[in-house]
Protein backbone atom coordinates (compact mmCIF):
# COMPACT_ATOMS: atom_id res chain seq x y z
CA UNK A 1 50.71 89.62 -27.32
CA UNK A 2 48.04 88.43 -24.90
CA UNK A 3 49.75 86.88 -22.37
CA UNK A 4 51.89 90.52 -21.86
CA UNK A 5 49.41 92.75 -21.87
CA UNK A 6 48.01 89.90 -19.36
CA UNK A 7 50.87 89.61 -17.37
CA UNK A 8 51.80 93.61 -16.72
CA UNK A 9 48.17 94.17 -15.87
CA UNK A 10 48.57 91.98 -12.90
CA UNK A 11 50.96 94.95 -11.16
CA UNK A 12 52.26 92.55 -8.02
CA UNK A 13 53.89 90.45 -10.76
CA UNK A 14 55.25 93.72 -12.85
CA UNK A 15 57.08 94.93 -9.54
CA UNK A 16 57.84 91.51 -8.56
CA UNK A 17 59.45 90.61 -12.46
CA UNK A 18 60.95 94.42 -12.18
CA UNK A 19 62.87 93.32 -8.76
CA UNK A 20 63.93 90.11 -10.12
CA UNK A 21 65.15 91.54 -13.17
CA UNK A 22 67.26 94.12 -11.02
CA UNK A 23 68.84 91.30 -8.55
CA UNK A 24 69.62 89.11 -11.52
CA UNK A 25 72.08 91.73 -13.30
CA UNK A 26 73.47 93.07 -9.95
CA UNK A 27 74.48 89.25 -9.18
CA UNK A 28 75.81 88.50 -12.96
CA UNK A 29 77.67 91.64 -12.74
CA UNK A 30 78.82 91.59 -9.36
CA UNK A 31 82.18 91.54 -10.28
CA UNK A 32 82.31 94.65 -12.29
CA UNK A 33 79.95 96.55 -10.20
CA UNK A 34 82.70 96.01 -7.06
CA UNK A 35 85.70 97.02 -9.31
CA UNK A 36 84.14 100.20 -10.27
CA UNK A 37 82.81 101.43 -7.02
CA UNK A 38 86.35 100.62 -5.76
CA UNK A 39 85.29 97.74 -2.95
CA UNK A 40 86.19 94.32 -1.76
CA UNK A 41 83.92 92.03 -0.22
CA UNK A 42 86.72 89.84 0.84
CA UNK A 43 89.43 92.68 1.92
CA UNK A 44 89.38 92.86 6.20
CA UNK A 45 90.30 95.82 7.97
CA UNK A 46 89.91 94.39 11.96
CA UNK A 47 90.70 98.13 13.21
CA UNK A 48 87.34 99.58 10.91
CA UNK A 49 84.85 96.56 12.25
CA UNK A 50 81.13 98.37 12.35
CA UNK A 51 82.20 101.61 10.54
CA UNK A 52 79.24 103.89 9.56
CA UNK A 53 78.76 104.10 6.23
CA UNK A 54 80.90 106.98 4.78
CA UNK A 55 82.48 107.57 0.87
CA UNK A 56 85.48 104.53 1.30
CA UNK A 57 82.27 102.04 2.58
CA UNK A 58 78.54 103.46 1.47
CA UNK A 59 77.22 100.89 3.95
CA UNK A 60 79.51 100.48 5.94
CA UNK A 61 81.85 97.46 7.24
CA UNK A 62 80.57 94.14 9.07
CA UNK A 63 81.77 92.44 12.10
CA UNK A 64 84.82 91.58 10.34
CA UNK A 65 85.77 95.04 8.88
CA UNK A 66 84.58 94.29 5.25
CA UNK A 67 82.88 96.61 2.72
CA UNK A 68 79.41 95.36 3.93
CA UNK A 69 78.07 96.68 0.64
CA UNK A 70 80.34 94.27 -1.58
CA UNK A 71 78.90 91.62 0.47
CA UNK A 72 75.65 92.22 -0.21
CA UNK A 73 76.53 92.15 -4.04
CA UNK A 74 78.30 89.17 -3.82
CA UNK A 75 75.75 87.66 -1.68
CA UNK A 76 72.99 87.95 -4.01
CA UNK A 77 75.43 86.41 -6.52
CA UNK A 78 75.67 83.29 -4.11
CA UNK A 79 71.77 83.15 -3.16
CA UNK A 80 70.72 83.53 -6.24
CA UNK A 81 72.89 81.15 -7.93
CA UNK A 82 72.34 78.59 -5.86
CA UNK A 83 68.80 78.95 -6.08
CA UNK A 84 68.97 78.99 -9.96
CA UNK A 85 70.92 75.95 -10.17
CA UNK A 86 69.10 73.64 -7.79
CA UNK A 87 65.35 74.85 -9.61
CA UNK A 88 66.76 73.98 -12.86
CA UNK A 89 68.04 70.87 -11.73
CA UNK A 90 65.20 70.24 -10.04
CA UNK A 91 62.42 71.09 -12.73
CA UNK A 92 64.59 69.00 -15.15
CA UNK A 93 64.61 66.05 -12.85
CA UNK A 94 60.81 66.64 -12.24
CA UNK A 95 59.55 66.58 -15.88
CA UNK A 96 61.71 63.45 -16.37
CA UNK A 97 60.00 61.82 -14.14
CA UNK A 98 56.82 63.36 -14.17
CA UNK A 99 56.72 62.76 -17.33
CA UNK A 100 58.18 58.68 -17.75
CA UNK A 101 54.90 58.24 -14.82
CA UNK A 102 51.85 60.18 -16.67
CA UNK A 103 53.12 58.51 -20.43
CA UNK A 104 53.76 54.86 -19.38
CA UNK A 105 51.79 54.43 -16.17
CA UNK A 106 51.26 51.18 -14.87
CA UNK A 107 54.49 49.89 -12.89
CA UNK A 108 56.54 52.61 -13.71
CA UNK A 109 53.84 55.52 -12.60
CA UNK A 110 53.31 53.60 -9.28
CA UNK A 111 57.07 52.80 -8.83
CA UNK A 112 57.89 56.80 -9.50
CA UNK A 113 55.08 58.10 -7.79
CA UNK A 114 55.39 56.24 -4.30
CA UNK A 115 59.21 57.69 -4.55
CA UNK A 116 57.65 60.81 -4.79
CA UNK A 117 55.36 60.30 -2.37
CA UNK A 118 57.84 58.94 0.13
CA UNK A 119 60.07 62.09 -0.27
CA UNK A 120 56.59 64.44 -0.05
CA UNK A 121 55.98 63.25 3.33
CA UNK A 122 59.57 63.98 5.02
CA UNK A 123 60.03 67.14 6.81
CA UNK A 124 62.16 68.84 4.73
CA UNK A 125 63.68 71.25 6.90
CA UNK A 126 64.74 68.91 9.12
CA UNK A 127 66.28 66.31 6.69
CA UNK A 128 68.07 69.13 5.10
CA UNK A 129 70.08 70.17 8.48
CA UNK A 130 71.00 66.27 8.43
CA UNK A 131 72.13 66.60 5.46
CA UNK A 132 73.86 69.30 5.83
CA UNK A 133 75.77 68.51 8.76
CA UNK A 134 76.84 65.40 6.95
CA UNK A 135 80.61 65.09 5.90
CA UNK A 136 79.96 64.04 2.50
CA UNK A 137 83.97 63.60 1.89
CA UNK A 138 83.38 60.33 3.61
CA UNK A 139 81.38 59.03 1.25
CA UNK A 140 83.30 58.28 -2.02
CA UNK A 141 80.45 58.21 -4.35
CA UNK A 142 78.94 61.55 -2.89
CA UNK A 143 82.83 63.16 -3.00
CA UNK A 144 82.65 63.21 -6.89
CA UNK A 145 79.39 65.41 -6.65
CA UNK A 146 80.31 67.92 -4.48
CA UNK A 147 84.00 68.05 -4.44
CA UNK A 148 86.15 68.41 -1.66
CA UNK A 149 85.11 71.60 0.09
CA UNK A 150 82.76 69.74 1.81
CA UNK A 151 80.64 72.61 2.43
CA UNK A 152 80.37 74.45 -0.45
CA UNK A 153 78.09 75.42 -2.87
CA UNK A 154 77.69 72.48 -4.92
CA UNK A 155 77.03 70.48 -2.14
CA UNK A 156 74.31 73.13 -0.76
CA UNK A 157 72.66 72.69 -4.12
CA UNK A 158 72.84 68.83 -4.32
CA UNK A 159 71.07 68.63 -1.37
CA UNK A 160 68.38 71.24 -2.25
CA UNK A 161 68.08 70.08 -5.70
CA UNK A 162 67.39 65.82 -3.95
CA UNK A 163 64.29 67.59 -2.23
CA UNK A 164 62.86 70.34 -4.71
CA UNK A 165 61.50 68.16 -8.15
CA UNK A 166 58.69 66.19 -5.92
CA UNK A 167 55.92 69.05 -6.89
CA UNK A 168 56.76 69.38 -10.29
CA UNK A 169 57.04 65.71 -10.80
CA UNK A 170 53.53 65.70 -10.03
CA UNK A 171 52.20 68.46 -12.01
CA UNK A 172 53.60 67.40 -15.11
CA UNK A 173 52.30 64.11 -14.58
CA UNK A 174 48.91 64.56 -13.70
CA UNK A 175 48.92 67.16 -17.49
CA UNK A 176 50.64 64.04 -19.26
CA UNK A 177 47.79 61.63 -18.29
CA UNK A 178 45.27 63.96 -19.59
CA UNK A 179 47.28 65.06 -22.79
CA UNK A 180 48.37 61.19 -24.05
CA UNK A 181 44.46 60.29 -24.28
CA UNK A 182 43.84 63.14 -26.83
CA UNK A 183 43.65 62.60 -30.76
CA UNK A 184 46.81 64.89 -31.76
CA UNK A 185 49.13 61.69 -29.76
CA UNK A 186 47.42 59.14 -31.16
CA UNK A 187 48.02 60.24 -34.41
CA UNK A 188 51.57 60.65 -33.61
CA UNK A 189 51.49 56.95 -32.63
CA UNK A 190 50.30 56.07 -35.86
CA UNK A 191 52.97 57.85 -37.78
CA UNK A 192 55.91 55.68 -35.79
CA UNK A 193 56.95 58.32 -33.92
CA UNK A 194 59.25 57.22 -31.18
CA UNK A 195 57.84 57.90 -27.43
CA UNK A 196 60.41 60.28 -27.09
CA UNK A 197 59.49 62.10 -29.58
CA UNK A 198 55.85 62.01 -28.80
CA UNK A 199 56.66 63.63 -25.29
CA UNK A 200 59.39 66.33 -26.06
CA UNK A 201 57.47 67.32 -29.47
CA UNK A 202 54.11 67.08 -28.66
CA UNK A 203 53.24 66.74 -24.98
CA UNK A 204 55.70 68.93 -23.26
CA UNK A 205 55.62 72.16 -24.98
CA UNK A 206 51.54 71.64 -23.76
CA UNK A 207 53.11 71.72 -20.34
CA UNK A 208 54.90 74.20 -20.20
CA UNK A 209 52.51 77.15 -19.03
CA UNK A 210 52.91 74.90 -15.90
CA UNK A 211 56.08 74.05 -15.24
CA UNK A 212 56.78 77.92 -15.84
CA UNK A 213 54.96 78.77 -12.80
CA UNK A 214 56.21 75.78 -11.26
CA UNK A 215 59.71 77.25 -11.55
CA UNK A 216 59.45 80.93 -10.04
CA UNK A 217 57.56 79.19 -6.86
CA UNK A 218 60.72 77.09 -6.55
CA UNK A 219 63.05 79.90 -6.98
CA UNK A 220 61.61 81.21 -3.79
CA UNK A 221 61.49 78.48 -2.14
CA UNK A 222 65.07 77.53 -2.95
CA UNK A 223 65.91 81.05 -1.87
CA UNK A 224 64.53 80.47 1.84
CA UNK A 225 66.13 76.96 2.09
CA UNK A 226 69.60 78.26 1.13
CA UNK A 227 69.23 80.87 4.01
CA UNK A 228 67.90 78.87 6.46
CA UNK A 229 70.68 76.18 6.16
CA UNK A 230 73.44 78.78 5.37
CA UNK A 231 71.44 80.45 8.71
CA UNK A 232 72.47 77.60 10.74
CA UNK A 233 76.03 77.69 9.40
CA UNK A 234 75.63 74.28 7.18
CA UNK A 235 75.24 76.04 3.93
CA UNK A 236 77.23 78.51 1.90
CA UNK A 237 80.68 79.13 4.88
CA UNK A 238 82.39 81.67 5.01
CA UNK A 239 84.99 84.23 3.67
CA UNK A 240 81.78 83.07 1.03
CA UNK A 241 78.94 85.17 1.25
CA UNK A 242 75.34 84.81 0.83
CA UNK A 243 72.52 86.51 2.37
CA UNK A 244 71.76 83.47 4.90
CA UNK A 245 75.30 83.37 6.41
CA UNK A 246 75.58 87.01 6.82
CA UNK A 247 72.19 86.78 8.63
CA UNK A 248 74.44 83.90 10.86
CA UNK A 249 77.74 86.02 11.33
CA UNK A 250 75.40 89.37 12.49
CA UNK A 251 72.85 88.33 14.85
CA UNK A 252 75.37 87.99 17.70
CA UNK A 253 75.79 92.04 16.77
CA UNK A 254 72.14 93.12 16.23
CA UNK A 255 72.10 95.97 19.11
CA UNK A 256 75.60 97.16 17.84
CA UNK A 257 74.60 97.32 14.12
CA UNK A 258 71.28 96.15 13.38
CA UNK A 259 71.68 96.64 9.70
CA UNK A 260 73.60 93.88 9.65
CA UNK A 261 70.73 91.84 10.40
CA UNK A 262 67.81 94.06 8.60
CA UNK A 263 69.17 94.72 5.05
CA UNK A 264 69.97 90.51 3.85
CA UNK A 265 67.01 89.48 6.05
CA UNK A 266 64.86 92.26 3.64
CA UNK A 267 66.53 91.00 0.41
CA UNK A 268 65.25 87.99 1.43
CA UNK A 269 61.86 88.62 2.24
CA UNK A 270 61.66 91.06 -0.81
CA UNK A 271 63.46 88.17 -3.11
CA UNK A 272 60.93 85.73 -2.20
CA UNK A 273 57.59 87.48 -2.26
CA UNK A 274 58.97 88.74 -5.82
CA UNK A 275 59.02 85.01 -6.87
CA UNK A 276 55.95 84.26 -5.58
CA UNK A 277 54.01 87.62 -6.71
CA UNK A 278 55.75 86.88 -10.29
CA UNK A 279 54.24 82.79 -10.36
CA UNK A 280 51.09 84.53 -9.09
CA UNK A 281 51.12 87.14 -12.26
CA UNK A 282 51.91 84.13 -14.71
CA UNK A 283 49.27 81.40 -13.19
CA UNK A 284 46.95 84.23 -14.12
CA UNK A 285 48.30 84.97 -17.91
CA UNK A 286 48.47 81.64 -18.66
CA UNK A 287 45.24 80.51 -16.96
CA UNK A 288 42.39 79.74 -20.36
CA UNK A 289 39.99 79.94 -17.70
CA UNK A 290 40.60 83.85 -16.75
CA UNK A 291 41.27 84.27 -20.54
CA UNK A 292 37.69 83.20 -21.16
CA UNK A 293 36.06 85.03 -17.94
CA UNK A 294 38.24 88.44 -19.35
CA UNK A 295 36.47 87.90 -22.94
């Protein structure tokens, strides 16, 4: 096909897919992988805090005497989970709306779009540590999304997923009001199909190119929100681990075993730019305008 041959000529997004790939079945499989190398990311040993890395601990332990290796596993299991969840969520929640704005316009496109808007224009960062710091078992209604360990992962991704559909929202829109003018929808309008149908038959599978690269720029952006907040110590807590709260529980130990800090802060960095090199690499395969300038 076109768009492969397309997308592994742009090398930045083969290495970037490649890593992704890679961190994807070491977090699915984290489980096994630990059992069969014989480690524990949760097991403490307070007498072998900051071992070296030898045969019993191929990374050594952290500050707390665990296999610092099994952490890292389990880590990526936790980052990248949450970041999955909260882009689908979000992407979902973005072509819905997108989506109800760009087909029915009028009230409901200025309605949607000034929430969009309004939510565009907060700093995110910020509102997220508030947030975060919230005790969301206080409010009843909240309680029911996130469940009782107030700071959890569920609640993490509620709050990232309540800030992350804004961009897509708008993308899909701004396709729909170009796509519902052309011939192919008003012939489905003449058949009686039902506007539902019209949008998930007809108009969103045009979209899709789009939201596609939407979703692997979100997935890295998800990525360094979970960190940051997790960073702070308002995300993912403890005996939990994720690559942000490690960062959190090391720094204080950086000149005894800067590791610690270096190797989740470089799964980070190397997570991210992965994302973005791989949205890069499909913005160009799916792009009709390179497609022409190539023939």
């Amino acid at each position: 096909m076109k768009f492969l041959s397309r997308l592994t000529s742009h090398k930045p997004a083969l290495v970037g897919f490649i890593v992704i790939c890679l961190l994807l079945l070491i977090a699915f499989f984290a489980g096994p992988i630990t059992r069969l190398l014989g480690i524990d990311p949760y097991s403490m040993e307070i007498l072998a805090r900051f071992s070296p890395p030898d045969h019993a601990h191929i990374l050594g332990t952290d500050e707390s005497g665990r296999d610092f290796l099994a952490r890292i596993i389990y880590g990526a299991k936790v980052s990248l989970g949450v970041a999955v969840l909260s882009a689908a969520a979000s992407v979902f929640i973005g072509v819905l709306i997108g989506s109800l704005a760009g087909y029915y316009g009028k009230w409901a496109d200025s309605l949607l779009m000034r929430l969009t808007d309004m939510l565009l224009a907060l700093p995110l960062l910020p509102v997220m540590i508030l947030l975060a710091a919230l005790d969301f078992s206080k409010i009843p209604g909240l309680r029911i999304v996130v469940g009782d360990q107030d700071t959890g992962v569920a609640k993490l991704v509620f709050i990232l997923v309540i800030f992350s559909w804004m961009t897509v929202a708008r993308l899909v829109r701004g396709q729909i009001l170009k796509l519902k003018e052309l011939e192919f929808v008003s012939a489905a309008r003449s058949l009686g199909m039902s506007d539902a149908r019209i949008i998930i038959r007809h108009i969103l599978p045009s979209v899709v190119p789009t939201v596609t690269v939407a979703v692997t720029l979100t997935l890295g952006q998800q990525i360094l929100f979970e960190s940051a907040l997790s960073f702070l110590g308002l995300g993912i807590q403890p005996p939990l681990a994720s690559w942000g709260n490690m960062l959190n529980n090391a720094i204080e130990t950086l000149r005894v075993a800067p590791m610690l800090v270096f190797i989740p802060g470089f799964l980070i960095l190397v997570t991210v730019v992965s994302f973005n090199f791989l949205g890069d690499g499909l913005e160009y395969a799916l792009d009709p305008k390179s497609n022409q300038t190539d023939n």
